[in-house]
N, C-alpha and C. Protein backbone atom coordinates (compact mmCIF):
# COMPACT_ATOMS: atom_id res chain seq x y z
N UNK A 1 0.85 -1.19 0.00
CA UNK A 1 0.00 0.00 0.00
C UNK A 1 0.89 1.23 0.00
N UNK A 2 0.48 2.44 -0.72
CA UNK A 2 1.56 3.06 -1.27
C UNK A 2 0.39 4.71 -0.61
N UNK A 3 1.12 4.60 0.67
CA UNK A 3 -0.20 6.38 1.09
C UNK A 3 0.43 6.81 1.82
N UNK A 4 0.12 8.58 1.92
CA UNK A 4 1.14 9.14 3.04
C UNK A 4 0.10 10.08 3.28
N UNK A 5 0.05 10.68 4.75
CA UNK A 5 -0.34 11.73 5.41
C UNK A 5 0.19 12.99 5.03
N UNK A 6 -0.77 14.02 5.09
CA UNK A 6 0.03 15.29 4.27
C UNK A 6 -0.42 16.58 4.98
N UNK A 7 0.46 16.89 6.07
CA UNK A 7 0.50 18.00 6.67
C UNK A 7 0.60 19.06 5.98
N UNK A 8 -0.03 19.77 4.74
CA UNK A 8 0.60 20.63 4.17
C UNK A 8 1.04 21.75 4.78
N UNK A 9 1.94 23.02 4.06
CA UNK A 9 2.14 24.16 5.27
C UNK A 9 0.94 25.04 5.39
N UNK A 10 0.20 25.20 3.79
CA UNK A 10 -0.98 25.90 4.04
C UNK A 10 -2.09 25.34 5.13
N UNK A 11 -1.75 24.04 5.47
CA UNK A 11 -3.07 23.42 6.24
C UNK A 11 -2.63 23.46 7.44
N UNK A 12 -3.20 24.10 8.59
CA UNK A 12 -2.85 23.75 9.89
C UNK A 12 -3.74 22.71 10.86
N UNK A 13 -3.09 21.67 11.23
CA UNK A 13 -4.05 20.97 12.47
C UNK A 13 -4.56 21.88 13.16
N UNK A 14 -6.00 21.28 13.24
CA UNK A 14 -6.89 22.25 14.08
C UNK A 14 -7.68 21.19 14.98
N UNK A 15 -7.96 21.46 16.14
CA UNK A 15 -8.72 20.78 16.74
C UNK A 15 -9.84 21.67 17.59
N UNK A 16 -11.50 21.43 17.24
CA UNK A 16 -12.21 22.07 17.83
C UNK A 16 -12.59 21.89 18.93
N UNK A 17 -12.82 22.77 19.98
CA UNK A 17 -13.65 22.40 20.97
C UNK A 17 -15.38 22.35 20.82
N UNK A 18 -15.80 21.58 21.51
CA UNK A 18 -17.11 22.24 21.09
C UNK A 18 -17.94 23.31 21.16
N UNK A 19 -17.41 24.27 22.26
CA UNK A 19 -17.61 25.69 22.02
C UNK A 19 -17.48 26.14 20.76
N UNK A 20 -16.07 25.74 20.05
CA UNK A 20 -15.63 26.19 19.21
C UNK A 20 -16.73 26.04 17.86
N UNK A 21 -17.06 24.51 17.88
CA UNK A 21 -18.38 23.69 17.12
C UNK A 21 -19.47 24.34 16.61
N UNK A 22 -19.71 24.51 18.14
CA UNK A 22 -21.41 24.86 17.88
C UNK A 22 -21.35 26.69 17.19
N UNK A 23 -19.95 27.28 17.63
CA UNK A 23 -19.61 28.73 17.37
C UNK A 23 -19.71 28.44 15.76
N UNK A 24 -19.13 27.40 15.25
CA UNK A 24 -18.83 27.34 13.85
C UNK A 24 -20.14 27.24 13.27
N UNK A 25 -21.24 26.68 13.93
CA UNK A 25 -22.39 26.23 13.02
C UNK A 25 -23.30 27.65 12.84
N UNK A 26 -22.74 28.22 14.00
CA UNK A 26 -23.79 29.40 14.21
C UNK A 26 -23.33 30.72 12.85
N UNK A 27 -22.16 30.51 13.06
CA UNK A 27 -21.05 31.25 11.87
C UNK A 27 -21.67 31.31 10.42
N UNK A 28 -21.97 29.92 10.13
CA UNK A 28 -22.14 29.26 8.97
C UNK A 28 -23.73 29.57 8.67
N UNK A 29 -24.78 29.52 9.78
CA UNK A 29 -25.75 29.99 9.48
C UNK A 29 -26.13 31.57 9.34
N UNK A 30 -25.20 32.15 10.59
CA UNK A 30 -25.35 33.32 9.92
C UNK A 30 -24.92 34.25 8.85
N UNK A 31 -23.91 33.14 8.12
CA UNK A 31 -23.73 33.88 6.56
C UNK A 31 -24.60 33.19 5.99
N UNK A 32 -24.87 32.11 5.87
CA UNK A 32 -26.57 31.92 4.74
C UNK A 32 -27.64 32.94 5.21
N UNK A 33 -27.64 33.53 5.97
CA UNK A 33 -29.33 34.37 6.56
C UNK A 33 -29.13 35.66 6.02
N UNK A 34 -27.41 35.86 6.39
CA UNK A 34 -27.28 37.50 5.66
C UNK A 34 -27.17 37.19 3.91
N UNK A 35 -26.75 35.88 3.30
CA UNK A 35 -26.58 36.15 2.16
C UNK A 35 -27.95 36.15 1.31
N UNK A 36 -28.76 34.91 2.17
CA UNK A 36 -30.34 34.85 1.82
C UNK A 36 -31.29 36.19 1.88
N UNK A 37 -30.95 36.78 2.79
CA UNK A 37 -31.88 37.54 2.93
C UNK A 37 -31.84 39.00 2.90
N UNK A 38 -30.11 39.59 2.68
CA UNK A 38 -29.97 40.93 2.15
C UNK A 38 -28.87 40.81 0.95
N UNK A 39 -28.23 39.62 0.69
CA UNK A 39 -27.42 39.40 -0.61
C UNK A 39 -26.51 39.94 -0.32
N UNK A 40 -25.80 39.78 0.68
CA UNK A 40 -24.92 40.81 1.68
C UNK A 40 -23.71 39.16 2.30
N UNK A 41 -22.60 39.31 2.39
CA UNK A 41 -21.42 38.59 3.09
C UNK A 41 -21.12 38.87 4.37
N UNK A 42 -21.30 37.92 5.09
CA UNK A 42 -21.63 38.32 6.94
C UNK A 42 -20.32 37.88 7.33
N UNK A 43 -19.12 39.10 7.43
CA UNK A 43 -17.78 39.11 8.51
C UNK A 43 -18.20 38.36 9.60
N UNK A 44 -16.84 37.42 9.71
CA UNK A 44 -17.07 36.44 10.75
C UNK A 44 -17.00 37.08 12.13
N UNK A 45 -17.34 38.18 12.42
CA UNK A 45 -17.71 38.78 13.75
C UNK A 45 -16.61 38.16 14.46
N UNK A 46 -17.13 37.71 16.05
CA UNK A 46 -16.15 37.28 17.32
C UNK A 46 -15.74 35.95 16.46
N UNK A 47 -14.42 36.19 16.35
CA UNK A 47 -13.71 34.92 15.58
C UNK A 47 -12.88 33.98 16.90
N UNK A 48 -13.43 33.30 17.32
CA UNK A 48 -13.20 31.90 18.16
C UNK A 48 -11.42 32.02 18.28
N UNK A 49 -10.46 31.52 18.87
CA UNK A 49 -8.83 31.37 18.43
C UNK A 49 -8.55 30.17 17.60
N UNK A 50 -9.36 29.41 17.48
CA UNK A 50 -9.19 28.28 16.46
C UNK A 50 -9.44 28.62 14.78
N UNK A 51 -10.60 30.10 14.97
CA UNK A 51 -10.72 30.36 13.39
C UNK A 51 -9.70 30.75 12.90
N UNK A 52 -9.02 31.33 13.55
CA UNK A 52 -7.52 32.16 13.02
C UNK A 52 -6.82 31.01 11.95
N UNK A 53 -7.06 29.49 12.70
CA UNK A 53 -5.74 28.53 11.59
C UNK A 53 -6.32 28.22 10.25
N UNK A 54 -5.11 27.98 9.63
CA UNK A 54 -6.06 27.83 8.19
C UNK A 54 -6.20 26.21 7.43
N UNK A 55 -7.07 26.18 7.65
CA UNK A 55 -7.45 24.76 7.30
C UNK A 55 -8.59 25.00 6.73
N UNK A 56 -9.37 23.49 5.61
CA UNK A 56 -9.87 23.68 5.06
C UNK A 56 -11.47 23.57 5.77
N UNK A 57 -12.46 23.39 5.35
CA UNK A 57 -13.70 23.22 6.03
C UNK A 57 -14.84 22.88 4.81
N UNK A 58 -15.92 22.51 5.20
CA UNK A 58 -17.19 21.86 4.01
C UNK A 58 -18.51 22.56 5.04
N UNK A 59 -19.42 23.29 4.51
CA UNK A 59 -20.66 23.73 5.07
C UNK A 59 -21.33 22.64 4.14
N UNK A 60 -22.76 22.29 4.76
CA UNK A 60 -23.74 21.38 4.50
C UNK A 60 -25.07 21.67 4.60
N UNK A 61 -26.14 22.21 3.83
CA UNK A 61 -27.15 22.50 4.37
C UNK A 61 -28.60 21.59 3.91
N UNK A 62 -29.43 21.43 4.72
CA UNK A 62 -30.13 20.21 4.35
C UNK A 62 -31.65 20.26 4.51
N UNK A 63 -32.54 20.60 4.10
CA UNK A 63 -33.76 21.19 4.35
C UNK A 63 -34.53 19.13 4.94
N UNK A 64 -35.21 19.97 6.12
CA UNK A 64 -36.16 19.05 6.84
C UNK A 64 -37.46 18.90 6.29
N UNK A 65 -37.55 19.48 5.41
CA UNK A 65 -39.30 19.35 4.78
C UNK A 65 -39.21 17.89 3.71
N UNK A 66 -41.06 17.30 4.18
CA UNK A 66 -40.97 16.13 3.66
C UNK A 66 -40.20 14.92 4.07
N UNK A 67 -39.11 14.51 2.72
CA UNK A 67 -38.17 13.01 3.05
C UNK A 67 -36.70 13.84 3.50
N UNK A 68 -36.34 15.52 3.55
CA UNK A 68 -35.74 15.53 3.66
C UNK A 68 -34.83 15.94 2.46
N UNK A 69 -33.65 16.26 2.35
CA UNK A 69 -32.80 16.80 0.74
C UNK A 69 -31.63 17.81 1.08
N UNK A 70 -31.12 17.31 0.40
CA UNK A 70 -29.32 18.17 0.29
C UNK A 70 -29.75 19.46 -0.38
N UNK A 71 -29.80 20.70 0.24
CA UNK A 71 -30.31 22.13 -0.25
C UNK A 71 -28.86 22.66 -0.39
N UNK A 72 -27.68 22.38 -0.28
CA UNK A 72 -26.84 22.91 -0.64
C UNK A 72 -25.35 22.38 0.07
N UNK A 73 -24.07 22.55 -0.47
CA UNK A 73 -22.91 21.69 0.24
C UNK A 73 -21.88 22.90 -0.78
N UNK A 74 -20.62 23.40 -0.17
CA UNK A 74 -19.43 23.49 -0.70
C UNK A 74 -18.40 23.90 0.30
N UNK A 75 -17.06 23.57 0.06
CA UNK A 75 -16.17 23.56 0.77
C UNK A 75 -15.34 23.50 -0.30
N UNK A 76 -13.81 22.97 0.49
CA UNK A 76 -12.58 23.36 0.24
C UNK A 76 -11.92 22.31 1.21
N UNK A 77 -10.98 21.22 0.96
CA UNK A 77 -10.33 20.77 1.77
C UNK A 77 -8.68 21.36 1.79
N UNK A 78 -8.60 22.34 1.48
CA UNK A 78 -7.04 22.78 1.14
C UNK A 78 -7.46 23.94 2.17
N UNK A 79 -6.31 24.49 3.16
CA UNK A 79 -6.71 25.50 3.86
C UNK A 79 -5.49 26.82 3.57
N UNK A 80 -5.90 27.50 2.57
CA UNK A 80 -4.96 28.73 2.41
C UNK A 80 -5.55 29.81 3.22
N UNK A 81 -6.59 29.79 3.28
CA UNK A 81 -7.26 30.96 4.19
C UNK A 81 -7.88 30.85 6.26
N UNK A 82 -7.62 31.96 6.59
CA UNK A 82 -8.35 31.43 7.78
C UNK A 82 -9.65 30.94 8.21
N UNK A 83 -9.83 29.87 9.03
CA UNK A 83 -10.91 29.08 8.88
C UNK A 83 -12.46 29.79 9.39
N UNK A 84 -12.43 30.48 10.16
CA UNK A 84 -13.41 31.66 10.07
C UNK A 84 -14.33 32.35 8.88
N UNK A 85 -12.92 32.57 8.09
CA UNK A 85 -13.50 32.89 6.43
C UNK A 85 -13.87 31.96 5.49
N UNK A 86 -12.66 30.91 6.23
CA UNK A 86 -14.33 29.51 4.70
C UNK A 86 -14.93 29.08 5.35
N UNK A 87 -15.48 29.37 6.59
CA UNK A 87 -16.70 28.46 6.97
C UNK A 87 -17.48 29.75 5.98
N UNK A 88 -17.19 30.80 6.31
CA UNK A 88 -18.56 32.15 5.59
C UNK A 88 -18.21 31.67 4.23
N UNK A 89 -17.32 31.68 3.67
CA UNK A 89 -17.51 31.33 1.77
C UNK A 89 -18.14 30.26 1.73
N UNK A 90 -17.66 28.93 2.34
CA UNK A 90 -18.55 28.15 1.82
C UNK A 90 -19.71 28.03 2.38
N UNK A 91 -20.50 28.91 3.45
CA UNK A 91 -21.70 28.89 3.66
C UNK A 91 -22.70 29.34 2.28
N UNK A 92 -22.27 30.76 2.19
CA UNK A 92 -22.48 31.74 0.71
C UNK A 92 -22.73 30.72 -0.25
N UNK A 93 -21.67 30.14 -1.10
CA UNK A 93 -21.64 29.28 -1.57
C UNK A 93 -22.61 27.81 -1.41
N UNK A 94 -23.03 27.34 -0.28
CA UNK A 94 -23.88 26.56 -0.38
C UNK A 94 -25.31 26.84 -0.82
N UNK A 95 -25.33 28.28 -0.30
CA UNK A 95 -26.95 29.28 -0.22
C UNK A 95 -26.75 29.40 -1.54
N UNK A 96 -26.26 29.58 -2.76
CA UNK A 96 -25.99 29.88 -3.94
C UNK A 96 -26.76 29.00 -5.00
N UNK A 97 -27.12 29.51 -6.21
CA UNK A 97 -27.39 28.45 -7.37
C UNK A 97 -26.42 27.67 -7.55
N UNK A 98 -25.46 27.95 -7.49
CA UNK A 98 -23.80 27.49 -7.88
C UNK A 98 -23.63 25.63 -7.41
N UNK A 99 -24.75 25.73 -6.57
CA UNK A 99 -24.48 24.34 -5.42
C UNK A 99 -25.31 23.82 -5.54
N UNK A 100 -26.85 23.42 -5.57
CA UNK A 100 -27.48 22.37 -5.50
C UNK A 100 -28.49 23.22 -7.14
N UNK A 101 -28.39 23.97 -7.85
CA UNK A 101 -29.26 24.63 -8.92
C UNK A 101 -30.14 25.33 -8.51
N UNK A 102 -30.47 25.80 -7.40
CA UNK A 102 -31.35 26.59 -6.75
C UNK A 102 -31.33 27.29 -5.71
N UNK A 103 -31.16 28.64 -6.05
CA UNK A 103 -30.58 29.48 -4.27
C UNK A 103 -31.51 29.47 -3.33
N UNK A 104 -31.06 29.11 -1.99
CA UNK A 104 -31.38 28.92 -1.01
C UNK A 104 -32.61 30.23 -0.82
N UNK A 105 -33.91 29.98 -0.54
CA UNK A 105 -34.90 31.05 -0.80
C UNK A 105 -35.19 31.44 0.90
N UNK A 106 -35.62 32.98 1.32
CA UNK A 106 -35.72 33.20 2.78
C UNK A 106 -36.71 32.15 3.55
N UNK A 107 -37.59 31.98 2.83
CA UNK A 107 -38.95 31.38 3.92
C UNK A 107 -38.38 29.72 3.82
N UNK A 108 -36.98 29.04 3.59
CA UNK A 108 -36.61 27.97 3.48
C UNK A 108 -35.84 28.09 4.83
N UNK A 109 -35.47 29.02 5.35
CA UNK A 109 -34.39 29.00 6.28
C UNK A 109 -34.84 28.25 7.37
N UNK A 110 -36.12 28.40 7.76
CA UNK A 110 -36.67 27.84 9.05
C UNK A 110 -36.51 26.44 9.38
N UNK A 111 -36.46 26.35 7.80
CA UNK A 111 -36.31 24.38 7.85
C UNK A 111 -34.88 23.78 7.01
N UNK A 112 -33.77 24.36 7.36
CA UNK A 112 -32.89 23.94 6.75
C UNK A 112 -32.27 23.97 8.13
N UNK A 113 -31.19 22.88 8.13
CA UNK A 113 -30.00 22.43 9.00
C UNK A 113 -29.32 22.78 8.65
N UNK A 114 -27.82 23.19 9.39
CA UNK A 114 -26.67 23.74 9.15
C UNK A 114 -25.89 22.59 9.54
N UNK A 115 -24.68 22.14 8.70
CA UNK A 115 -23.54 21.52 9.27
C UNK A 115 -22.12 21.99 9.14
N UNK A 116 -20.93 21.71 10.05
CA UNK A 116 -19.99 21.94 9.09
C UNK A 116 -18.80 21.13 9.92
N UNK A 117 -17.76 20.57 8.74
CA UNK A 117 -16.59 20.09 9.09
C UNK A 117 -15.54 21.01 9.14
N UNK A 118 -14.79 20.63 9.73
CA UNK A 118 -13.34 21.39 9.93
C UNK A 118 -12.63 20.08 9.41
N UNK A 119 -11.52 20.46 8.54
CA UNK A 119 -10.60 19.38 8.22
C UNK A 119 -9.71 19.13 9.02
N UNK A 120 -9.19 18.20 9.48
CA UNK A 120 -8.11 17.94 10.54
C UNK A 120 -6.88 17.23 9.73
N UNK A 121 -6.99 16.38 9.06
CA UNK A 121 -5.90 15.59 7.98
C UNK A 121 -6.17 15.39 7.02
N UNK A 122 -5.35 14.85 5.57
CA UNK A 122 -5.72 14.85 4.40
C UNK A 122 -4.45 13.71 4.56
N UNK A 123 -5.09 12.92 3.97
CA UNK A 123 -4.46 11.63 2.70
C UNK A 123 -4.79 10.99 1.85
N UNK A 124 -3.62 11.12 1.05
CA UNK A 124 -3.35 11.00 -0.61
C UNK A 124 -2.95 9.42 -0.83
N UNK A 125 -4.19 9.35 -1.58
CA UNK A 125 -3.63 7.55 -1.55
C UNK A 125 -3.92 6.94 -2.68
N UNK A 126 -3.25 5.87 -2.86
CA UNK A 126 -3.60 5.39 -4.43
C UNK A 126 -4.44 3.64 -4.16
N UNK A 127 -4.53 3.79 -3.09
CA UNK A 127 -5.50 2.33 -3.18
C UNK A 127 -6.84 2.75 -1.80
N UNK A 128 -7.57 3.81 -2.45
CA UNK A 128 -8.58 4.35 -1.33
C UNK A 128 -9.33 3.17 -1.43
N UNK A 129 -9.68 2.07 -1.95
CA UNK A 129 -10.84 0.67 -1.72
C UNK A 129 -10.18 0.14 -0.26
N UNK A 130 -9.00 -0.10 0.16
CA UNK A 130 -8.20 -0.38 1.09
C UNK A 130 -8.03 0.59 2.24
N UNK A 131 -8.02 2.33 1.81
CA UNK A 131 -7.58 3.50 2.93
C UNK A 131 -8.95 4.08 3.83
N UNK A 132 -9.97 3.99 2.49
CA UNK A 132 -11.42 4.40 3.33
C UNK A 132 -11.46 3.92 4.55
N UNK A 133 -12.07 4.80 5.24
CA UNK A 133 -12.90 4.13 6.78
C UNK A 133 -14.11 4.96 6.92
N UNK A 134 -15.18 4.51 6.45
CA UNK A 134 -16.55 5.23 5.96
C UNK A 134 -17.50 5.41 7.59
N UNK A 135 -17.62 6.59 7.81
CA UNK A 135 -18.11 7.55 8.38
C UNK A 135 -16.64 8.50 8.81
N UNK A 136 -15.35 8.07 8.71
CA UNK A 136 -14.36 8.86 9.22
C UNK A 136 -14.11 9.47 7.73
N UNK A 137 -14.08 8.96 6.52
CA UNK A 137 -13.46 10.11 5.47
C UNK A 137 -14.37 10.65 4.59
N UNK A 138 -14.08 11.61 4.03
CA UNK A 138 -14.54 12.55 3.24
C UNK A 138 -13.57 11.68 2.32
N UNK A 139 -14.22 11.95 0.69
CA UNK A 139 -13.23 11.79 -0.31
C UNK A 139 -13.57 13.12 -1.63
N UNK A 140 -11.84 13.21 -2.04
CA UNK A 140 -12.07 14.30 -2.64
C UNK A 140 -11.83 13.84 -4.17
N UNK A 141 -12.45 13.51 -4.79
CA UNK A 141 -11.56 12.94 -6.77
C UNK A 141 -11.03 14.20 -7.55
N UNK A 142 -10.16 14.39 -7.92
CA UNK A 142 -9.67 15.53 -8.46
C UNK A 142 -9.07 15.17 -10.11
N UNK A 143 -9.31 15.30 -10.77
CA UNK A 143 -9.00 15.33 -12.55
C UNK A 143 -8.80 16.23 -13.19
N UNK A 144 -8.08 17.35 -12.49
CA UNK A 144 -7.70 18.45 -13.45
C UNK A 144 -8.88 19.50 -13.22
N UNK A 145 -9.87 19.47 -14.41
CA UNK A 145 -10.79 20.18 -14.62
C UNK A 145 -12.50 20.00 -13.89
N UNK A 146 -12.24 18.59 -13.53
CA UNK A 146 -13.12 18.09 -12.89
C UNK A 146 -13.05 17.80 -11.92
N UNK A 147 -13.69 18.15 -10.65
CA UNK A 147 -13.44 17.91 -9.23
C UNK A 147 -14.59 17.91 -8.52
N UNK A 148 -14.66 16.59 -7.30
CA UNK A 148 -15.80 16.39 -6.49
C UNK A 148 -15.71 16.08 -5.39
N UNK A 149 -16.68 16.00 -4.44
CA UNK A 149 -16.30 15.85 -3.35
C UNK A 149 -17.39 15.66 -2.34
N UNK A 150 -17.40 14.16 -1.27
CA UNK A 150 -18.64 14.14 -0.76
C UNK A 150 -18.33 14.09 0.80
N UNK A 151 -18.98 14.16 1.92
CA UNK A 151 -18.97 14.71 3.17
C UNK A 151 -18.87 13.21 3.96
N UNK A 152 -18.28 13.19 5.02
CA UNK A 152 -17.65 12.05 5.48
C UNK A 152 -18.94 11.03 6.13
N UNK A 153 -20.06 11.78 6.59
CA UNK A 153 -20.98 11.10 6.85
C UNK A 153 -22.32 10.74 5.60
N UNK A 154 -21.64 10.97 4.67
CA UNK A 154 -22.64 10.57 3.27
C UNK A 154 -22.99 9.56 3.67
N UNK A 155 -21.74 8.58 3.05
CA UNK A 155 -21.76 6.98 3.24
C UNK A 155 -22.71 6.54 4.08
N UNK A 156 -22.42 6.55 5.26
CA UNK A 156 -23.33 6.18 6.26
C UNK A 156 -24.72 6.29 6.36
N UNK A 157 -24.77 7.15 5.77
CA UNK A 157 -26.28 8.12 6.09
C UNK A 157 -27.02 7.34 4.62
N UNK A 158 -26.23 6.73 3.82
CA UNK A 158 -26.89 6.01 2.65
C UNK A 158 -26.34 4.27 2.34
N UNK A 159 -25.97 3.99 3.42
CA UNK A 159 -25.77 2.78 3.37
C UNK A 159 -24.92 2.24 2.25
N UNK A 160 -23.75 2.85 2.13
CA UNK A 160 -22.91 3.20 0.54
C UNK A 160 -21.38 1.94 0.70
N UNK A 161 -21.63 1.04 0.29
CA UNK A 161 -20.20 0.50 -0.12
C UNK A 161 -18.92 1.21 -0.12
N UNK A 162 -17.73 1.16 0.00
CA UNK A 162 -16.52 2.21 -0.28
C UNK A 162 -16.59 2.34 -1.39
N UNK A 163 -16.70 1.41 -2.30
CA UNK A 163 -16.92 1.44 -3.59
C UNK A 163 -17.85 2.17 -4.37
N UNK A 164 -18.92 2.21 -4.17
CA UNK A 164 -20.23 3.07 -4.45
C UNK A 164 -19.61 4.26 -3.89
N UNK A 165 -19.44 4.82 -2.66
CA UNK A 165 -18.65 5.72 -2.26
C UNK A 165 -18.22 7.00 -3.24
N UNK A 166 -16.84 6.19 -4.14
CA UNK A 166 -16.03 6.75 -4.58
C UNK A 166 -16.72 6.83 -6.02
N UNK A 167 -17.84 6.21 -6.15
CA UNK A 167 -18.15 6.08 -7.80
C UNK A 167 -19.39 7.36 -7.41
N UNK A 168 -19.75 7.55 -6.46
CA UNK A 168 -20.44 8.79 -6.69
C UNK A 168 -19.96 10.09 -6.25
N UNK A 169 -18.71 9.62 -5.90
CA UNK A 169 -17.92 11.16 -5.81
C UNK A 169 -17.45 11.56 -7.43
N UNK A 170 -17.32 10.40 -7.93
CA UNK A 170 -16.82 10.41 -9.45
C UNK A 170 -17.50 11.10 -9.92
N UNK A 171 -19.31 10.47 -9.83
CA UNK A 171 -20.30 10.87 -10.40
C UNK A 171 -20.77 12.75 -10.79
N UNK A 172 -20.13 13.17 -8.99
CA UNK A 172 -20.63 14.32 -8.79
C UNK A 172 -19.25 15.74 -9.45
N UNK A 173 -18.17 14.67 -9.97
CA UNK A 173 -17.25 15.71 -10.92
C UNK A 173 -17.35 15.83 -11.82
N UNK A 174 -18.70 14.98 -12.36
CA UNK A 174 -19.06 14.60 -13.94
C UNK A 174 -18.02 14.02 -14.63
N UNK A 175 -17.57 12.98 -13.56
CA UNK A 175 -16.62 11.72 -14.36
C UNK A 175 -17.79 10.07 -14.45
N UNK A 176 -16.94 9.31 -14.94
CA UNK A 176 -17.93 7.85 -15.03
C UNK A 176 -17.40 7.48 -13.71
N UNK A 177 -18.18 6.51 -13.32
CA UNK A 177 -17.70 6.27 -11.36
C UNK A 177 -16.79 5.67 -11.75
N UNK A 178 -16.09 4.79 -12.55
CA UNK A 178 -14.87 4.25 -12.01
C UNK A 178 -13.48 5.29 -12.69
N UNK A 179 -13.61 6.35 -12.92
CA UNK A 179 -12.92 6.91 -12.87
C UNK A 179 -11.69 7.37 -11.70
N UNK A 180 -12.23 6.47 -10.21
CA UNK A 180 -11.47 6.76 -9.52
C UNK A 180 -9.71 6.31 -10.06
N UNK A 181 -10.04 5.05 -10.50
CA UNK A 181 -9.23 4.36 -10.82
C UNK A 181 -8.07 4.21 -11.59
N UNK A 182 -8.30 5.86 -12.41
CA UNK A 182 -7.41 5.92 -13.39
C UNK A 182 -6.32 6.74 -12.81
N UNK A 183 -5.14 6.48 -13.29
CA UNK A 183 -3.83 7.38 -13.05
C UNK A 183 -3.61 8.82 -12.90
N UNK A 184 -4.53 9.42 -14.04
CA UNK A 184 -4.31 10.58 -13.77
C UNK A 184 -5.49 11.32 -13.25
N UNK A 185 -6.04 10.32 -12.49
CA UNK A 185 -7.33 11.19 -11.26
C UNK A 185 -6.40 10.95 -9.80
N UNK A 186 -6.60 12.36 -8.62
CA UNK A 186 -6.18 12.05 -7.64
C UNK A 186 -7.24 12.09 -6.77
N UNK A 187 -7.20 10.77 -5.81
CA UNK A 187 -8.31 10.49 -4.75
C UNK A 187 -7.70 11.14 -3.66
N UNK A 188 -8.27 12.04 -2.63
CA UNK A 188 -7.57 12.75 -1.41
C UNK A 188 -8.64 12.55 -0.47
N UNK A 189 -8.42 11.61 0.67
CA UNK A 189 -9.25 11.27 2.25
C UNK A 189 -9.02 12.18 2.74
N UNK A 190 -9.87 13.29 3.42
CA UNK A 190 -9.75 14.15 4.55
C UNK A 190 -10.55 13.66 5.45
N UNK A 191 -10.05 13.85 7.02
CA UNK A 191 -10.55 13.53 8.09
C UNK A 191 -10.97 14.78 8.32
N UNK A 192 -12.11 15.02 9.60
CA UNK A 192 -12.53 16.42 10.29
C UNK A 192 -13.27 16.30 11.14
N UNK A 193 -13.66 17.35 11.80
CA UNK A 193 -14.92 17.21 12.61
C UNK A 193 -16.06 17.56 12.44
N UNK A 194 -16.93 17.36 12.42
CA UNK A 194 -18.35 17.63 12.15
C UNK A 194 -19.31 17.91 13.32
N UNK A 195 -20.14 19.35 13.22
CA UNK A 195 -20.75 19.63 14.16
C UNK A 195 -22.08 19.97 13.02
N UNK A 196 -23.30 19.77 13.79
CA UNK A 196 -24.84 19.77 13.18
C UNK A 196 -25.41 19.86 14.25
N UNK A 197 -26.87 21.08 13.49
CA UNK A 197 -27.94 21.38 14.22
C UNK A 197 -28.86 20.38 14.08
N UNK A 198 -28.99 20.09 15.51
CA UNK A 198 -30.26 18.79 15.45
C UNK A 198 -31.28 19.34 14.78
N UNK A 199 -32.02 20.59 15.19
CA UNK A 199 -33.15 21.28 14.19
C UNK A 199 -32.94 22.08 13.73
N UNK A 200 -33.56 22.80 12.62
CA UNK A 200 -33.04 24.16 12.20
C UNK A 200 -33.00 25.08 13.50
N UNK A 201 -31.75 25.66 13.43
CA UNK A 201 -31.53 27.08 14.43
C UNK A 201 -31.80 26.29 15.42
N UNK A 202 -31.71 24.93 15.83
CA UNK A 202 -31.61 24.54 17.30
C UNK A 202 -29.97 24.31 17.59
N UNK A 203 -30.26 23.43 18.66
CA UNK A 203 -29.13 23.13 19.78
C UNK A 203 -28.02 22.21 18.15
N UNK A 204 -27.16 21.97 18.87
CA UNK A 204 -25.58 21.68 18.19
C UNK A 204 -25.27 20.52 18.80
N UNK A 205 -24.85 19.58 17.64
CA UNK A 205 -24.53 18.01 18.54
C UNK A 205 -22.76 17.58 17.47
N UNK A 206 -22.08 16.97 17.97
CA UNK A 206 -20.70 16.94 17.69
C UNK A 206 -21.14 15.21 16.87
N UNK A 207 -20.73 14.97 15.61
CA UNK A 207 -21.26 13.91 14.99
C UNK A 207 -19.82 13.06 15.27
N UNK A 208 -19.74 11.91 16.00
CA UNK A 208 -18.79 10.68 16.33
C UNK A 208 -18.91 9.33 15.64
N UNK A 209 -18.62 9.36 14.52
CA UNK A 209 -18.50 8.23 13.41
C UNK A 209 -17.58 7.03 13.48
N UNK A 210 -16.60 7.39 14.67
CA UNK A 210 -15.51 6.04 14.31
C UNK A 210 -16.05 4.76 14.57
């Protein structure tokens, strides 16, 4: 098996507290509310000492109406910026057409969940059927021009093979799923933490997958 751990310098280990957590979710919702509802980018106000490092992060937003539905997801597992500021971009970004084909509309807010990871490690591996550990990784497929990427508790939450896994991360770069497989696609596992509102705008629970 041929994989290595990759501290990059842009990425700093971060470890949240859950103060820090539930601070992040609240962060994340309140740039979807200011972007939803005055089209306006909400400064990350009282920035926590953990937002300062720069690591990467994934916002998740998920409307409760009905069966339920992915209303929006984007992130960044590379952390050049401080983490304060991509939890707000990729909140923006999830609220956006850009992300699920339909911007997040005001009278949706009530019933949408907020999530978000903080990345903690990234590894680069060339036999991910073997490196996965499904509810612990995120996987990222990268092909140049095409790039995707699904949230570490997907799998789980859909009863997904590693295999299926990676063929619908494929799916979602607009590659064929077994595109993982080819040479010049790179598969990248990020680990993180994940904090989610049990209800919309409710209480904050720390998601423990291992």
């Amino acid at each position: 098996m041929n994989h290595v751990f990759v501290y990059m310098s842009e990425v700093q280990s971060v470890t949240l507290s859950y103060e820090d957590g539930a601070r992040a979710v609240e962060l994340a919702r309140e740039a979807v509310e200011s972007y939803v509802q005055n089209g306006s980018r909400e400064q990350p106000g009282s920035m926590r000492e953990a937002f300062y490092e720069r690591t990467g992060a994934y916002v998740r937003l998920q409307s409760t109406r009905g069966r339920g539905s992915l209303r929006g997801c984007a992130g960044n597992h590379q952390g050049g910026d401080q983490l304060g500021h991509v939890i707000v971009d990729a909140a923006i970004r999830a609220a956006s057409d850009d992300s699920c084909g339909s911007e997040v509309r005001p009278a949706e807010l009530s019933n949408i969940t907020v999530s978000v990871c903080a990345v903690t490690n990234l590894l680069l591996t060339d036999d991910p059927i073997e490196d996965i550990e499904l509810g612990r990784h995120g996987v990222v497929v990268d092909a140049g021009n095409e790039t995707g990427w699904l949230y570490p508790t997907v799998p789980v939450e859909n009863n997904w093979s590693a295999e299926e896994y990676l063929g619908r991360t494929c799916r979602k770069a607009g590659l064929p799923p077994q595109a993982w497989q080819r040479e010049d696609v790179m598969v990248t596992l990020f680990e993180g933490q994940t904090f989610r509102e049990r209800e919309p705008e409710g209480s904050v629970e720390q998601l423990k997958l291992d």
